[in-house]
PDB file of N, CA and C in Angstrom:
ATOM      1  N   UNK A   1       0.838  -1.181   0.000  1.00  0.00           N
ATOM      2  CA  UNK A   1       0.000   0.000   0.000  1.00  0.00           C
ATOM      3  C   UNK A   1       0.883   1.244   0.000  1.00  0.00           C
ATOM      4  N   UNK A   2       2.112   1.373   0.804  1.00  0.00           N
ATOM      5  CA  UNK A   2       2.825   2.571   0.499  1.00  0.00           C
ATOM      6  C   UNK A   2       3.934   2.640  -0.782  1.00  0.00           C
ATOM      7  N   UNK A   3       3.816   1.438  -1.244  1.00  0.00           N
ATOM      8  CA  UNK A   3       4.468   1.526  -2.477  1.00  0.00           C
ATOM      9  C   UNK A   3       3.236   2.644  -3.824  1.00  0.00           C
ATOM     10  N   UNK A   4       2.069   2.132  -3.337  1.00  0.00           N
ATOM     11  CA  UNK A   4       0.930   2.741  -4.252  1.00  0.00           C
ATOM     12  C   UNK A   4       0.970   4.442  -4.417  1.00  0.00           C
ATOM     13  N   UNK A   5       1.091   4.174  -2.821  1.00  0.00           N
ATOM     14  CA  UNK A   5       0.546   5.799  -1.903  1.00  0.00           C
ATOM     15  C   UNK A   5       1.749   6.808  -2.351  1.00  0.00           C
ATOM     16  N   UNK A   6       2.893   6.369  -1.993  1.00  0.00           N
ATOM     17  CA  UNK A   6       3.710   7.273  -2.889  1.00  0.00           C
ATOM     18  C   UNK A   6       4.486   7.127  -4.354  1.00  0.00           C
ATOM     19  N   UNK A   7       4.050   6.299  -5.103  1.00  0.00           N
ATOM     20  CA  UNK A   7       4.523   6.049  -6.306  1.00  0.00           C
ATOM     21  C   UNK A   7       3.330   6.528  -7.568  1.00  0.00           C
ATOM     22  N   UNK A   8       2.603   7.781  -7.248  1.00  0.00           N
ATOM     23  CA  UNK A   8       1.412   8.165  -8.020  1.00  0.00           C
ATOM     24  C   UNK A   8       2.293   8.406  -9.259  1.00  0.00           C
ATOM     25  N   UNK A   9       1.427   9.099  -9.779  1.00  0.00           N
ATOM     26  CA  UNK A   9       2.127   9.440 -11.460  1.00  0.00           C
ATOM     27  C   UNK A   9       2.250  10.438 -10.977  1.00  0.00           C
ATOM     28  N   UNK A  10       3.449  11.171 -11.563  1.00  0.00           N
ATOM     29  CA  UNK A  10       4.333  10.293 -12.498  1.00  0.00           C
ATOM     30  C   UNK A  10       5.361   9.457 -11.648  1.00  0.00           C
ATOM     31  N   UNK A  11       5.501   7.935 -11.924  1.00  0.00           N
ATOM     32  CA  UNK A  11       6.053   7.360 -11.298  1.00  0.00           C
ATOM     33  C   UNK A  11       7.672   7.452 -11.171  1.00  0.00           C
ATOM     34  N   UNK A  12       8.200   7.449 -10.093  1.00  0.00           N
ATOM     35  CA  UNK A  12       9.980   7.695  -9.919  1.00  0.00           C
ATOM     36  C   UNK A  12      10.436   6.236  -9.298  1.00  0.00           C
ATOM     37  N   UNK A  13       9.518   5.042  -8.704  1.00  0.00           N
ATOM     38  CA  UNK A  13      10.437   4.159  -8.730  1.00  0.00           C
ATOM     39  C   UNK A  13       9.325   3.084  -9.045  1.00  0.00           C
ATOM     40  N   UNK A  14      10.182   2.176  -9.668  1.00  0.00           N
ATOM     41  CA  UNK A  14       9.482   0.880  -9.520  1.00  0.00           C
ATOM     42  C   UNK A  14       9.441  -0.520  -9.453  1.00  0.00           C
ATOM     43  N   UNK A  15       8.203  -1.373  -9.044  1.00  0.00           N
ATOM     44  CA  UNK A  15       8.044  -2.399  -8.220  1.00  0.00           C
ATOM     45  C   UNK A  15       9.214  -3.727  -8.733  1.00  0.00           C
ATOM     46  N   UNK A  16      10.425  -4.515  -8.379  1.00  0.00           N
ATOM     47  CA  UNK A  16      10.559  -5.378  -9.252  1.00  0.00           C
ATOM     48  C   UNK A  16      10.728  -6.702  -9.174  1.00  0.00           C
ATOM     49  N   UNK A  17      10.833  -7.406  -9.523  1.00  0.00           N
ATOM     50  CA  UNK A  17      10.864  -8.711  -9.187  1.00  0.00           C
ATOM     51  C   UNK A  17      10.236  -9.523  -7.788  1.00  0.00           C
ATOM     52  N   UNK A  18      11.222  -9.291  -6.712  1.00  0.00           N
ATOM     53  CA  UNK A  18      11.791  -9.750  -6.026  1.00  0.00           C
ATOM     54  C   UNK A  18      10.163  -8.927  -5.050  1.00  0.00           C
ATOM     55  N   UNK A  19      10.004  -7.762  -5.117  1.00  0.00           N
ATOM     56  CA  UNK A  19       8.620  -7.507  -4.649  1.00  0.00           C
ATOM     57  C   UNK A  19       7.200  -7.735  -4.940  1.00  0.00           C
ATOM     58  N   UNK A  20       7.690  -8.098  -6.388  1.00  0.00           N
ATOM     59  CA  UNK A  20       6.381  -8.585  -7.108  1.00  0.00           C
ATOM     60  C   UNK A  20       6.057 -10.033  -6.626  1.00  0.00           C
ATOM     61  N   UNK A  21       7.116 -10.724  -6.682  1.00  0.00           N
ATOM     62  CA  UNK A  21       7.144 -12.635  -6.480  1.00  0.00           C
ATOM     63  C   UNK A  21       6.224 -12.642  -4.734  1.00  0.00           C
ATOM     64  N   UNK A  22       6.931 -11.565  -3.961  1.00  0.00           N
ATOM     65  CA  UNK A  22       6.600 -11.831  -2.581  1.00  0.00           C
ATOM     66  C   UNK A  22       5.087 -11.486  -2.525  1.00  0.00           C
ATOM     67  N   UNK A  23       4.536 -10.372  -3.281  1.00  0.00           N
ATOM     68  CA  UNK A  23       3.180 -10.438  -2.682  1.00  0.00           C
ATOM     69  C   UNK A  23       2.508 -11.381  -3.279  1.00  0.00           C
ATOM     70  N   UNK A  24       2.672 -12.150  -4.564  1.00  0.00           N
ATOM     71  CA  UNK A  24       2.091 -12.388  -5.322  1.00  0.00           C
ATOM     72  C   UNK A  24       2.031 -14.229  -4.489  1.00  0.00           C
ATOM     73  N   UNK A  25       2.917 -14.399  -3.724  1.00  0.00           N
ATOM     74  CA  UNK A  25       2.761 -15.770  -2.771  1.00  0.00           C
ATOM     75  C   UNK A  25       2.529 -15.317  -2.025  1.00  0.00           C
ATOM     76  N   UNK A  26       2.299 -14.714  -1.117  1.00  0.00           N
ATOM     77  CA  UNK A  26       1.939 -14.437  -0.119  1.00  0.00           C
ATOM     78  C   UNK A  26       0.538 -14.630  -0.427  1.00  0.00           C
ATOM     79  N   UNK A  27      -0.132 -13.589  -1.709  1.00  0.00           N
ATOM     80  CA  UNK A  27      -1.523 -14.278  -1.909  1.00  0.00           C
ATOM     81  C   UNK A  27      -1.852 -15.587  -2.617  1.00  0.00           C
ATOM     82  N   UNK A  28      -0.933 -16.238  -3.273  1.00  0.00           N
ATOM     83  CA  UNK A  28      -1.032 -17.616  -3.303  1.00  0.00           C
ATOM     84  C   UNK A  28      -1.012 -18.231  -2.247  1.00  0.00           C
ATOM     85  N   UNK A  29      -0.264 -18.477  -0.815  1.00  0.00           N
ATOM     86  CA  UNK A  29      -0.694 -18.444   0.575  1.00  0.00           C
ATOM     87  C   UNK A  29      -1.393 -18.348   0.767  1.00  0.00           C
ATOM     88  N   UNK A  30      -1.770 -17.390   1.009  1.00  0.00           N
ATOM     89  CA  UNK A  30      -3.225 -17.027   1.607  1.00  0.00           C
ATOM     90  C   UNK A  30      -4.743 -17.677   1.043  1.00  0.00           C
ATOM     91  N   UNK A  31      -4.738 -17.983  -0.407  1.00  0.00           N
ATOM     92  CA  UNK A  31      -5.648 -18.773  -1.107  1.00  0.00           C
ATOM     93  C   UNK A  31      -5.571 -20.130  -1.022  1.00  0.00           C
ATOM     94  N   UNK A  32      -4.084 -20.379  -0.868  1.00  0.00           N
ATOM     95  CA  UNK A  32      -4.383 -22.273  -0.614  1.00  0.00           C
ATOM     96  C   UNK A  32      -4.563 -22.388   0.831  1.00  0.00           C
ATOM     97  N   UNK A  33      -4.366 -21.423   2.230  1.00  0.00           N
ATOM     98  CA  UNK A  33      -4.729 -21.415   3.230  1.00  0.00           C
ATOM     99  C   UNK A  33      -5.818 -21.267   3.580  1.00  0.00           C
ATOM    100  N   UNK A  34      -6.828 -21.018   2.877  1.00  0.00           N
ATOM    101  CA  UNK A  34      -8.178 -20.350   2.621  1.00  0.00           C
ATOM    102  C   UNK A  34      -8.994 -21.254   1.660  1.00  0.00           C
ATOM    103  N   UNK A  35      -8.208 -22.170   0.762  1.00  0.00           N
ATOM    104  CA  UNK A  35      -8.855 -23.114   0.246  1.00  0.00           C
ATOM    105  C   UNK A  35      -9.897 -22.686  -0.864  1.00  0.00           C
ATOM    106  N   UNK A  36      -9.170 -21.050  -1.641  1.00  0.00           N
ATOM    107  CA  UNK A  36     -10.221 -20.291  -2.194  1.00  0.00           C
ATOM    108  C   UNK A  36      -9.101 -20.221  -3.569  1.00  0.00           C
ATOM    109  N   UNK A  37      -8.284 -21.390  -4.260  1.00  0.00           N
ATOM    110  CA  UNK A  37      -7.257 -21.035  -5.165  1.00  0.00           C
ATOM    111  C   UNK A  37      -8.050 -21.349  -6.857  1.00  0.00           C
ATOM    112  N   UNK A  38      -9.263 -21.783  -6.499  1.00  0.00           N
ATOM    113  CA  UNK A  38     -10.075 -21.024  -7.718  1.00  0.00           C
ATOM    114  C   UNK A  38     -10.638 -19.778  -8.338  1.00  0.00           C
ATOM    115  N   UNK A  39     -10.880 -19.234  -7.091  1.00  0.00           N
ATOM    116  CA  UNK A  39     -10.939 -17.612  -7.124  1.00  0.00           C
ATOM    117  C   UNK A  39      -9.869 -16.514  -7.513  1.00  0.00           C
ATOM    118  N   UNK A  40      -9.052 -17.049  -7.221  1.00  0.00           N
ATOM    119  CA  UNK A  40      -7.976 -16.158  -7.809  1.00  0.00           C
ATOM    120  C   UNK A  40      -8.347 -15.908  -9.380  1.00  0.00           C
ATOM    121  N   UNK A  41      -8.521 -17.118  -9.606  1.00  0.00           N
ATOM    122  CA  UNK A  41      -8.538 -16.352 -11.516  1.00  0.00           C
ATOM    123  C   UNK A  41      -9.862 -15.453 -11.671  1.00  0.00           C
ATOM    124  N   UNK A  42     -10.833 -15.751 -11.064  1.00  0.00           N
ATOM    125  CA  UNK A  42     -11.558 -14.412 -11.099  1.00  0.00           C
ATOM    126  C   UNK A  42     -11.030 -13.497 -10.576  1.00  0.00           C
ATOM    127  N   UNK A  43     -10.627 -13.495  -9.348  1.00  0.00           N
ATOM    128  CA  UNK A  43     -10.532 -11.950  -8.470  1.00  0.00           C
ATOM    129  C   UNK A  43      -9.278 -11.493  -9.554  1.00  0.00           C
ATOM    130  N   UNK A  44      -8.632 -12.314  -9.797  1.00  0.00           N
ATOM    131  CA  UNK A  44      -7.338 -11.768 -10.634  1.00  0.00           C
ATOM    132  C   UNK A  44      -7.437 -11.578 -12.336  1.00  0.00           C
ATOM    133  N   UNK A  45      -8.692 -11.602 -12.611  1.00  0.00           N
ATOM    134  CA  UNK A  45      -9.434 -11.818 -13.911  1.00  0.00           C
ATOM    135  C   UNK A  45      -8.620 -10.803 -14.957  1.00  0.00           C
ATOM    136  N   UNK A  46      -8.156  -9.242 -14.604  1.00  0.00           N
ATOM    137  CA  UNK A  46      -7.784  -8.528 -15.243  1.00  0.00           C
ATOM    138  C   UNK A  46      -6.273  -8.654 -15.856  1.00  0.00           C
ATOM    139  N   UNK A  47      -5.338  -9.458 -14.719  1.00  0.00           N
ATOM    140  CA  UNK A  47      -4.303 -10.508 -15.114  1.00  0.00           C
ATOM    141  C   UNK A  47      -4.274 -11.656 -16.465  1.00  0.00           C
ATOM    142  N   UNK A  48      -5.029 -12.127 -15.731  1.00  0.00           N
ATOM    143  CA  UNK A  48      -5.540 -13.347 -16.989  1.00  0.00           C
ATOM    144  C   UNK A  48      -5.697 -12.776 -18.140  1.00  0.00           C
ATOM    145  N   UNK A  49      -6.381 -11.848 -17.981  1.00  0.00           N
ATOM    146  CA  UNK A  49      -6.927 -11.062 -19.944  1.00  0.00           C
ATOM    147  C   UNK A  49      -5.106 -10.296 -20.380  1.00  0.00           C
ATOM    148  N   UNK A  50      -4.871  -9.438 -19.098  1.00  0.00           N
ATOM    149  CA  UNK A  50      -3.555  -9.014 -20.212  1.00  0.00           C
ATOM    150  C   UNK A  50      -3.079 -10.049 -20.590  1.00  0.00           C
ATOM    151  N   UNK A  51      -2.685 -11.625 -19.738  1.00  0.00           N
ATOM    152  CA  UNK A  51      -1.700 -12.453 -20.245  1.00  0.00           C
ATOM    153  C   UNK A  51      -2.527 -13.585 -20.936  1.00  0.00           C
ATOM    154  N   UNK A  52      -3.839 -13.363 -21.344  1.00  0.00           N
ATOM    155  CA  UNK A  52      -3.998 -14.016 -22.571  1.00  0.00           C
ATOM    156  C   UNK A  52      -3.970 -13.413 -23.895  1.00  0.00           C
ATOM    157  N   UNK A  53      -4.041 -11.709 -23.536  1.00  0.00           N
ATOM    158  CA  UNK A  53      -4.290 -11.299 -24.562  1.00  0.00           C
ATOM    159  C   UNK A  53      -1.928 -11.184 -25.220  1.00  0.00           C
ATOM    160  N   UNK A  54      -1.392 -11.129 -24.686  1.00  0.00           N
ATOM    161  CA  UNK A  54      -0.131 -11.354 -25.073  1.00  0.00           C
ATOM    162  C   UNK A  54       0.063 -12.789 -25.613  1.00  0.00           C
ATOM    163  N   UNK A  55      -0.296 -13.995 -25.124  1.00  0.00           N
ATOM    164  CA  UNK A  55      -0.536 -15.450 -25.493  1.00  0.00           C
ATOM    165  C   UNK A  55      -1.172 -15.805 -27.011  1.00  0.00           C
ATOM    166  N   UNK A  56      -2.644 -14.805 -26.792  1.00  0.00           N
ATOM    167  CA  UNK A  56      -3.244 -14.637 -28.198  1.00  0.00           C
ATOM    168  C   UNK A  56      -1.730 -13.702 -29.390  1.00  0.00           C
ATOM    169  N   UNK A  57      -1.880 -13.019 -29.235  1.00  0.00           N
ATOM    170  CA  UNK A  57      -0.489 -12.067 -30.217  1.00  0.00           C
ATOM    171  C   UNK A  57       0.241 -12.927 -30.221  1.00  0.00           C
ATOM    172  N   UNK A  58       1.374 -13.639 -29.420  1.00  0.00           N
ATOM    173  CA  UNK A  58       2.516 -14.484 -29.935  1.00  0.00           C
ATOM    174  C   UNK A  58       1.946 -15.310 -30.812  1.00  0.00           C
ATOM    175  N   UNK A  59       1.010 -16.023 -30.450  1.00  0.00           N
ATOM    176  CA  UNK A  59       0.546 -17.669 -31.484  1.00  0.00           C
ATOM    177  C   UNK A  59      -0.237 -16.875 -32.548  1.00  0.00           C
ATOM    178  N   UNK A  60      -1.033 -15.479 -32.884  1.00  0.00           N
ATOM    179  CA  UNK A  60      -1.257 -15.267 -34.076  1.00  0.00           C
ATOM    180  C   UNK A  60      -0.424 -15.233 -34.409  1.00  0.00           C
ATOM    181  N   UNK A  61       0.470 -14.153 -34.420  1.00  0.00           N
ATOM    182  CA  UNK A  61       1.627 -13.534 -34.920  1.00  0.00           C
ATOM    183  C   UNK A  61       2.680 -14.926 -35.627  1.00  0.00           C
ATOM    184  N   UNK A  62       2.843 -15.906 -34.696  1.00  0.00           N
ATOM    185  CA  UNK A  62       3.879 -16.956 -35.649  1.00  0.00           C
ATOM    186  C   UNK A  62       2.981 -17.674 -36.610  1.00  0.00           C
ATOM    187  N   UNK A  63       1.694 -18.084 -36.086  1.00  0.00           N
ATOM    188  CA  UNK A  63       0.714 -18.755 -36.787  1.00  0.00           C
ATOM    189  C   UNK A  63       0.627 -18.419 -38.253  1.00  0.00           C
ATOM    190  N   UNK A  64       0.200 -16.914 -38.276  1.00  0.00           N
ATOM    191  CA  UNK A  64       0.296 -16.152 -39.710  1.00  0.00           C
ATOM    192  C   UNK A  64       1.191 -15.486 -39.994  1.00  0.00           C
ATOM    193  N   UNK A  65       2.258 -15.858 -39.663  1.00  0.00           N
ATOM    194  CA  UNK A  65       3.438 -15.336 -40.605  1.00  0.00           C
ATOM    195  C   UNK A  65       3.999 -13.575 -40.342  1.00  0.00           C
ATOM    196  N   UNK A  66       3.192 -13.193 -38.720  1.00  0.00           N
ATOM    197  CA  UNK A  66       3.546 -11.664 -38.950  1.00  0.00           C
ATOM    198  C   UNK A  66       2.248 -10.644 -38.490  1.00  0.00           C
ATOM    199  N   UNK A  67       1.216 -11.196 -38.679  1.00  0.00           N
ATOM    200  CA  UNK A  67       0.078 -10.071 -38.671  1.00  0.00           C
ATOM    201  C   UNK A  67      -0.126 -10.366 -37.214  1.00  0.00           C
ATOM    202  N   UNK A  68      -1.383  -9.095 -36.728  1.00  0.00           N
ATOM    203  CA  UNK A  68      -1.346  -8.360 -35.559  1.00  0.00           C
ATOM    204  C   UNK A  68      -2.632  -8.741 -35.272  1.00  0.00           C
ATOM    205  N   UNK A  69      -3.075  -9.144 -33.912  1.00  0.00           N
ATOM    206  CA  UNK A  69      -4.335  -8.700 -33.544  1.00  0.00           C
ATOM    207  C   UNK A  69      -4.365  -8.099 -32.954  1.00  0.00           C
ATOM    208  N   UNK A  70      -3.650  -7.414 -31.814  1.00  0.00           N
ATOM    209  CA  UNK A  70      -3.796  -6.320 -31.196  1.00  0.00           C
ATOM    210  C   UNK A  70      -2.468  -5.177 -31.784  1.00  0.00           C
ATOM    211  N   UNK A  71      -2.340  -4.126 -32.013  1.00  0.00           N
ATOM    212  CA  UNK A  71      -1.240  -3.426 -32.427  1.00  0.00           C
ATOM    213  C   UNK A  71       0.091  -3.388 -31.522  1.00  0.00           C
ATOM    214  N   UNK A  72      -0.040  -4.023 -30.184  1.00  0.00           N
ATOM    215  CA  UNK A  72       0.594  -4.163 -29.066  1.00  0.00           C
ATOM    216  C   UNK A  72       0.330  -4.780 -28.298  1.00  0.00           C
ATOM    217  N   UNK A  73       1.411  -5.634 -27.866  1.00  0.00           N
ATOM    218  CA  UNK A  73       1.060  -6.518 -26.309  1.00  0.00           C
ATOM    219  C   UNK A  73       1.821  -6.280 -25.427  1.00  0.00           C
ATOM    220  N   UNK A  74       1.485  -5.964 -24.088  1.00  0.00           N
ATOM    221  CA  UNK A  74      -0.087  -6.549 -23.459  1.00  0.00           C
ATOM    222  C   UNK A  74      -0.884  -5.659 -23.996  1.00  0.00           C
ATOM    223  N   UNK A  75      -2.163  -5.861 -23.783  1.00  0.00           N
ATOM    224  CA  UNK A  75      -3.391  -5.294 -23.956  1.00  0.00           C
ATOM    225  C   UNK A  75      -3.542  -3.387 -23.516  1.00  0.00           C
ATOM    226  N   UNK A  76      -2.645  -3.489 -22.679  1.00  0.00           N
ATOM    227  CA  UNK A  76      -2.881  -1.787 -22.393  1.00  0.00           C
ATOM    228  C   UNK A  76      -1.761  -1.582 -22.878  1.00  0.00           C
ATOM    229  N   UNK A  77      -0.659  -1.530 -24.264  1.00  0.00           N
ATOM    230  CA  UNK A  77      -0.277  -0.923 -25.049  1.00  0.00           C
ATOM    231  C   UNK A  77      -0.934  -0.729 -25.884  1.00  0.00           C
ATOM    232  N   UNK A  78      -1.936  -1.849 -26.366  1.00  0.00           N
ATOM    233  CA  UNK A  78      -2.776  -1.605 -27.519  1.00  0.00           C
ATOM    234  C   UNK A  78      -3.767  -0.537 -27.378  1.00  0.00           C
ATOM    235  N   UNK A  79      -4.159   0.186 -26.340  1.00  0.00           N
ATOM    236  CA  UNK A  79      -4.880   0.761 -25.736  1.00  0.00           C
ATOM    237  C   UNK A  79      -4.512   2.556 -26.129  1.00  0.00           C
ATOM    238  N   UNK A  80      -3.262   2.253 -25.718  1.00  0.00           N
ATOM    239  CA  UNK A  80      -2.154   3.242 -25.592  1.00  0.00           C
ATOM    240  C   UNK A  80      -1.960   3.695 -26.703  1.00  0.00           C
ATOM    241  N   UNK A  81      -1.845   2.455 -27.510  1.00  0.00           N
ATOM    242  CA  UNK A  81      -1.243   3.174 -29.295  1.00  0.00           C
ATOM    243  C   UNK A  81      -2.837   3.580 -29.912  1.00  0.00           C
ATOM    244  N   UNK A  82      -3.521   3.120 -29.718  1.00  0.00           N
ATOM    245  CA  UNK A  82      -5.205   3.733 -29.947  1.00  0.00           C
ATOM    246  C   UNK A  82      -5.379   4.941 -30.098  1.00  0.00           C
ATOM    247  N   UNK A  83      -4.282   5.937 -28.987  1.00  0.00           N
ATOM    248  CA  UNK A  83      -5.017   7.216 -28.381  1.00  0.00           C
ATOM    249  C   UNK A  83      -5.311   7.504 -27.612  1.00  0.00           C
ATOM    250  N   UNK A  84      -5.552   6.204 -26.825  1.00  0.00           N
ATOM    251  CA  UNK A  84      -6.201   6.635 -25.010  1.00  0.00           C
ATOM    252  C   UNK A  84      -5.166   7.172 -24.446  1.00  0.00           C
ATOM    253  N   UNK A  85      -5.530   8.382 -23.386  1.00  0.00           N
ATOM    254  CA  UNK A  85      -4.238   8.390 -22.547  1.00  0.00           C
ATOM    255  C   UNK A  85      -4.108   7.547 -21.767  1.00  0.00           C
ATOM    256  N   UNK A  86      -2.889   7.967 -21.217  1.00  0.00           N
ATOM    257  CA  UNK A  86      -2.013   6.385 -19.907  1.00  0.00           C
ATOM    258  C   UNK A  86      -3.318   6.602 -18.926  1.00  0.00           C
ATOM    259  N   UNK A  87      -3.616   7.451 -18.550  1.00  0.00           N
ATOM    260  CA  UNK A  87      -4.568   7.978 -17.287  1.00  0.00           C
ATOM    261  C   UNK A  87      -5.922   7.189 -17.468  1.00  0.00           C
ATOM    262  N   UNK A  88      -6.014   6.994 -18.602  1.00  0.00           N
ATOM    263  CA  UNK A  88      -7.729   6.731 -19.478  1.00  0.00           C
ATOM    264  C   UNK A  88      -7.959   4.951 -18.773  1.00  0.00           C
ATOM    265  N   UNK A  89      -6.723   4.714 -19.772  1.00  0.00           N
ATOM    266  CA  UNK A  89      -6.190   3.111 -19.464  1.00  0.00           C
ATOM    267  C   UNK A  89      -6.173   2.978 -18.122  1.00  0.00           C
ATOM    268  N   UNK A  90      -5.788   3.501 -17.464  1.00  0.00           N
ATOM    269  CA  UNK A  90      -5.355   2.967 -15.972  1.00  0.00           C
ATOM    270  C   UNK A  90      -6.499   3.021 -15.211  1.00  0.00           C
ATOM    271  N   UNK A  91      -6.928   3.987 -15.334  1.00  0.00           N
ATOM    272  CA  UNK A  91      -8.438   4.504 -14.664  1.00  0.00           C
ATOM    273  C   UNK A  91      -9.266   3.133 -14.945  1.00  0.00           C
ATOM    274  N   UNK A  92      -9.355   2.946 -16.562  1.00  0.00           N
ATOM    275  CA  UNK A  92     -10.404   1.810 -16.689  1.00  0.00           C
ATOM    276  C   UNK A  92      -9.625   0.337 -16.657  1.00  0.00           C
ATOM    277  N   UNK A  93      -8.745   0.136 -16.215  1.00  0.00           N
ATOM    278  CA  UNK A  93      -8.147  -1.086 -16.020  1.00  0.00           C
ATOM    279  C   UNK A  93      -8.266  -1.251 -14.707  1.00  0.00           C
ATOM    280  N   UNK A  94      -8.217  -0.124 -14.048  1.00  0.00           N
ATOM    281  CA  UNK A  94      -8.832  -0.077 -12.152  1.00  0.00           C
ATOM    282  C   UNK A  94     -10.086  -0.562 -12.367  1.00  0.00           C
ATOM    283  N   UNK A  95     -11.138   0.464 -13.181  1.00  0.00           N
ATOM    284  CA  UNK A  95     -12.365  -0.122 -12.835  1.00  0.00           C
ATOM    285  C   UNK A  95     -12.928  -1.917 -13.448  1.00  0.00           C
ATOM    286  N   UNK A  96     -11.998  -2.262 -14.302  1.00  0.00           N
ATOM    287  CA  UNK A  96     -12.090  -3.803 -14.563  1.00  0.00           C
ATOM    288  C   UNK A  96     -11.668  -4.553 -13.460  1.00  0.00           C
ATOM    289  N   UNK A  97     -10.726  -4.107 -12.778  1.00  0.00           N
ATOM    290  CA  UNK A  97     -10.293  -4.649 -11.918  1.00  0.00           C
ATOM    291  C   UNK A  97     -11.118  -5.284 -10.721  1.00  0.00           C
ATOM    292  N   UNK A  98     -11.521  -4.499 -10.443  1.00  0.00           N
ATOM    293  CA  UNK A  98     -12.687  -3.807  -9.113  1.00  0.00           C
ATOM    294  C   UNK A  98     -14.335  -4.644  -9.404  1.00  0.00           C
ATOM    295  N   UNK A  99     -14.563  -4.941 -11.079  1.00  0.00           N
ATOM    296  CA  UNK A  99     -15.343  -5.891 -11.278  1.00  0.00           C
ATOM    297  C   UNK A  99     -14.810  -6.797 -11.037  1.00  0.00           C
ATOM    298  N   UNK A 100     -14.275  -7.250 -11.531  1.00  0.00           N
ATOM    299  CA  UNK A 100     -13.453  -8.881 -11.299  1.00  0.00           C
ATOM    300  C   UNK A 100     -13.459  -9.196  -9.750  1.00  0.00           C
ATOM    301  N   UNK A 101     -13.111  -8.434  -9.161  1.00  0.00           N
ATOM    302  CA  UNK A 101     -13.161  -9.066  -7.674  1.00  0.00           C
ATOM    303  C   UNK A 101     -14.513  -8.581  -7.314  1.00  0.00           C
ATOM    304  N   UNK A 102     -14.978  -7.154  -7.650  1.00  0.00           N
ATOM    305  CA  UNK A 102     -16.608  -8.254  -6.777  1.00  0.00           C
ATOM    306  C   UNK A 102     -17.373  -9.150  -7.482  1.00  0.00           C
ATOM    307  N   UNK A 103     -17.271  -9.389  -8.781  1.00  0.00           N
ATOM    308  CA  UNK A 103     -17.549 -11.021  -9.196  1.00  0.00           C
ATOM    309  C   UNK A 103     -17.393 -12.117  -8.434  1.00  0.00           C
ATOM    310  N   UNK A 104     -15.986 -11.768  -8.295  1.00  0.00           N
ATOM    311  CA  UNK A 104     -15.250 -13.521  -7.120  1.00  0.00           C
ATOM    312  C   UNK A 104     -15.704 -13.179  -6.362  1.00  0.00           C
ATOM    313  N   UNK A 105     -15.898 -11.823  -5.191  1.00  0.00           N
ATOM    314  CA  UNK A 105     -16.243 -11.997  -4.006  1.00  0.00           C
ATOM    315  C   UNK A 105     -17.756 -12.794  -3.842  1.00  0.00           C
ATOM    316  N   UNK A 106     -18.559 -12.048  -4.749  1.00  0.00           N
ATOM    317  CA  UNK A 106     -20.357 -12.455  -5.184  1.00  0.00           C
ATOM    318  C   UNK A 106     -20.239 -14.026  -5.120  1.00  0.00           C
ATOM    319  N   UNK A 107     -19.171 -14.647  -5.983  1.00  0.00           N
ATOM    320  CA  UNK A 107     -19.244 -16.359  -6.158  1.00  0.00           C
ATOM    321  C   UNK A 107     -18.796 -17.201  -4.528  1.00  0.00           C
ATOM    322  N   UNK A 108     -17.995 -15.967  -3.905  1.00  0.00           N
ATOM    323  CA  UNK A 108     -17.224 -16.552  -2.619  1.00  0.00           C
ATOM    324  C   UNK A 108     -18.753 -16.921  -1.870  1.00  0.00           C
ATOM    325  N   UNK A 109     -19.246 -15.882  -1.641  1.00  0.00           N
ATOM    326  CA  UNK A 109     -20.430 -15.328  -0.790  1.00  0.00           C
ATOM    327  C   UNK A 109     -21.710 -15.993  -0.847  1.00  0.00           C
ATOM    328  N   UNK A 110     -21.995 -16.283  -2.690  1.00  0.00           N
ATOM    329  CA  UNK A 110     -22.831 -16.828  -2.912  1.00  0.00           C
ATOM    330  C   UNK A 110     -23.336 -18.001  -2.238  1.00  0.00           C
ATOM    331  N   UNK A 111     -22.708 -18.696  -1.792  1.00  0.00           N
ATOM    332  CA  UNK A 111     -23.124 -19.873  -0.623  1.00  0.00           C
ATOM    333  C   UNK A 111     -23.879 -19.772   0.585  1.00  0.00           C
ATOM    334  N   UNK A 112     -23.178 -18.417   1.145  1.00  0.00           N
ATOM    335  CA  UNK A 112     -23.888 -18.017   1.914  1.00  0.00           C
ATOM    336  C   UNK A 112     -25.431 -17.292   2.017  1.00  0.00           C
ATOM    337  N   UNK A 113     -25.401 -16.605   0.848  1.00  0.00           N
ATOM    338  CA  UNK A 113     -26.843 -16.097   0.378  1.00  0.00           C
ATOM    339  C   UNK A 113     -27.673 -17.098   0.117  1.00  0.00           C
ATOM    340  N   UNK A 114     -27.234 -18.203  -0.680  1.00  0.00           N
ATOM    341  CA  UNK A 114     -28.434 -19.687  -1.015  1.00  0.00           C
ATOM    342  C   UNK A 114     -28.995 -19.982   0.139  1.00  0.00           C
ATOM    343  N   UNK A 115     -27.904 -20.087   1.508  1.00  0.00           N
ATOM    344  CA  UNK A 115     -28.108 -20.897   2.559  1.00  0.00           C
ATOM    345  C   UNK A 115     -28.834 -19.865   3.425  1.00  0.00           C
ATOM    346  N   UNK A 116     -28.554 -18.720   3.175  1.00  0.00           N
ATOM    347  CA  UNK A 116     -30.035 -17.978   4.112  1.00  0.00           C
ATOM    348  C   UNK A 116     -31.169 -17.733   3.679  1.00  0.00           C
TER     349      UNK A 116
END
């Protein structure tokens, strides 16, 4: 959180490796401790799309010899080379985000709503 809090735009340092790996088990932890490691790909849904949408581009791209389905990968370059500003993208990659997990949360929960 204070990496967030003071790293606004324009950004002067950033996150790498070695900080990324740790939170990113820590919530793998926390999901197989929790017994909730299906949810992740929802709550983490906005993950999944950039790194399918880079997955999709490599295998077109060798498949056909060269051509593009997105003009850039990941997905918020393609965004980027569009026209949107960085701000536009980020803003609405927050608010995808923010669906995706109350989706998972709704599916977490949902058990509990049937059962009352």
């Amino acid at each position: 959180v204070g990496f967030l809090w003071w790293n606004t735009s324009p950004a002067k340092i950033f996150m790498g490796d070695t900080g990324s790996l740790a939170i990113g088990g820590a919530i793998a932890g926390f999901a197989i401790l929790s017994r909730t490691e299906l949810l992740l790909g929802i709550i983490g849904g906005l993950f999944v799309l950039i790194t399918l949408s880079v997955i999709i581009q490599v295998g077109y791209f060798k498949a056909t010899g060269g051509k593009r389905v997105f003009k850039m990968a990941p997905l918020q370059h393609h965004f980027e080379l569009k026209g949107w500003a960085e701000v536009t993208v980020v803003v609405r990659f927050w608010i995808l985000g923010g669906l995706f997990v109350a989706v998972g949360l709704g599916v977490f929960y949902a058990e509990w709503v049937v059962l009352l």
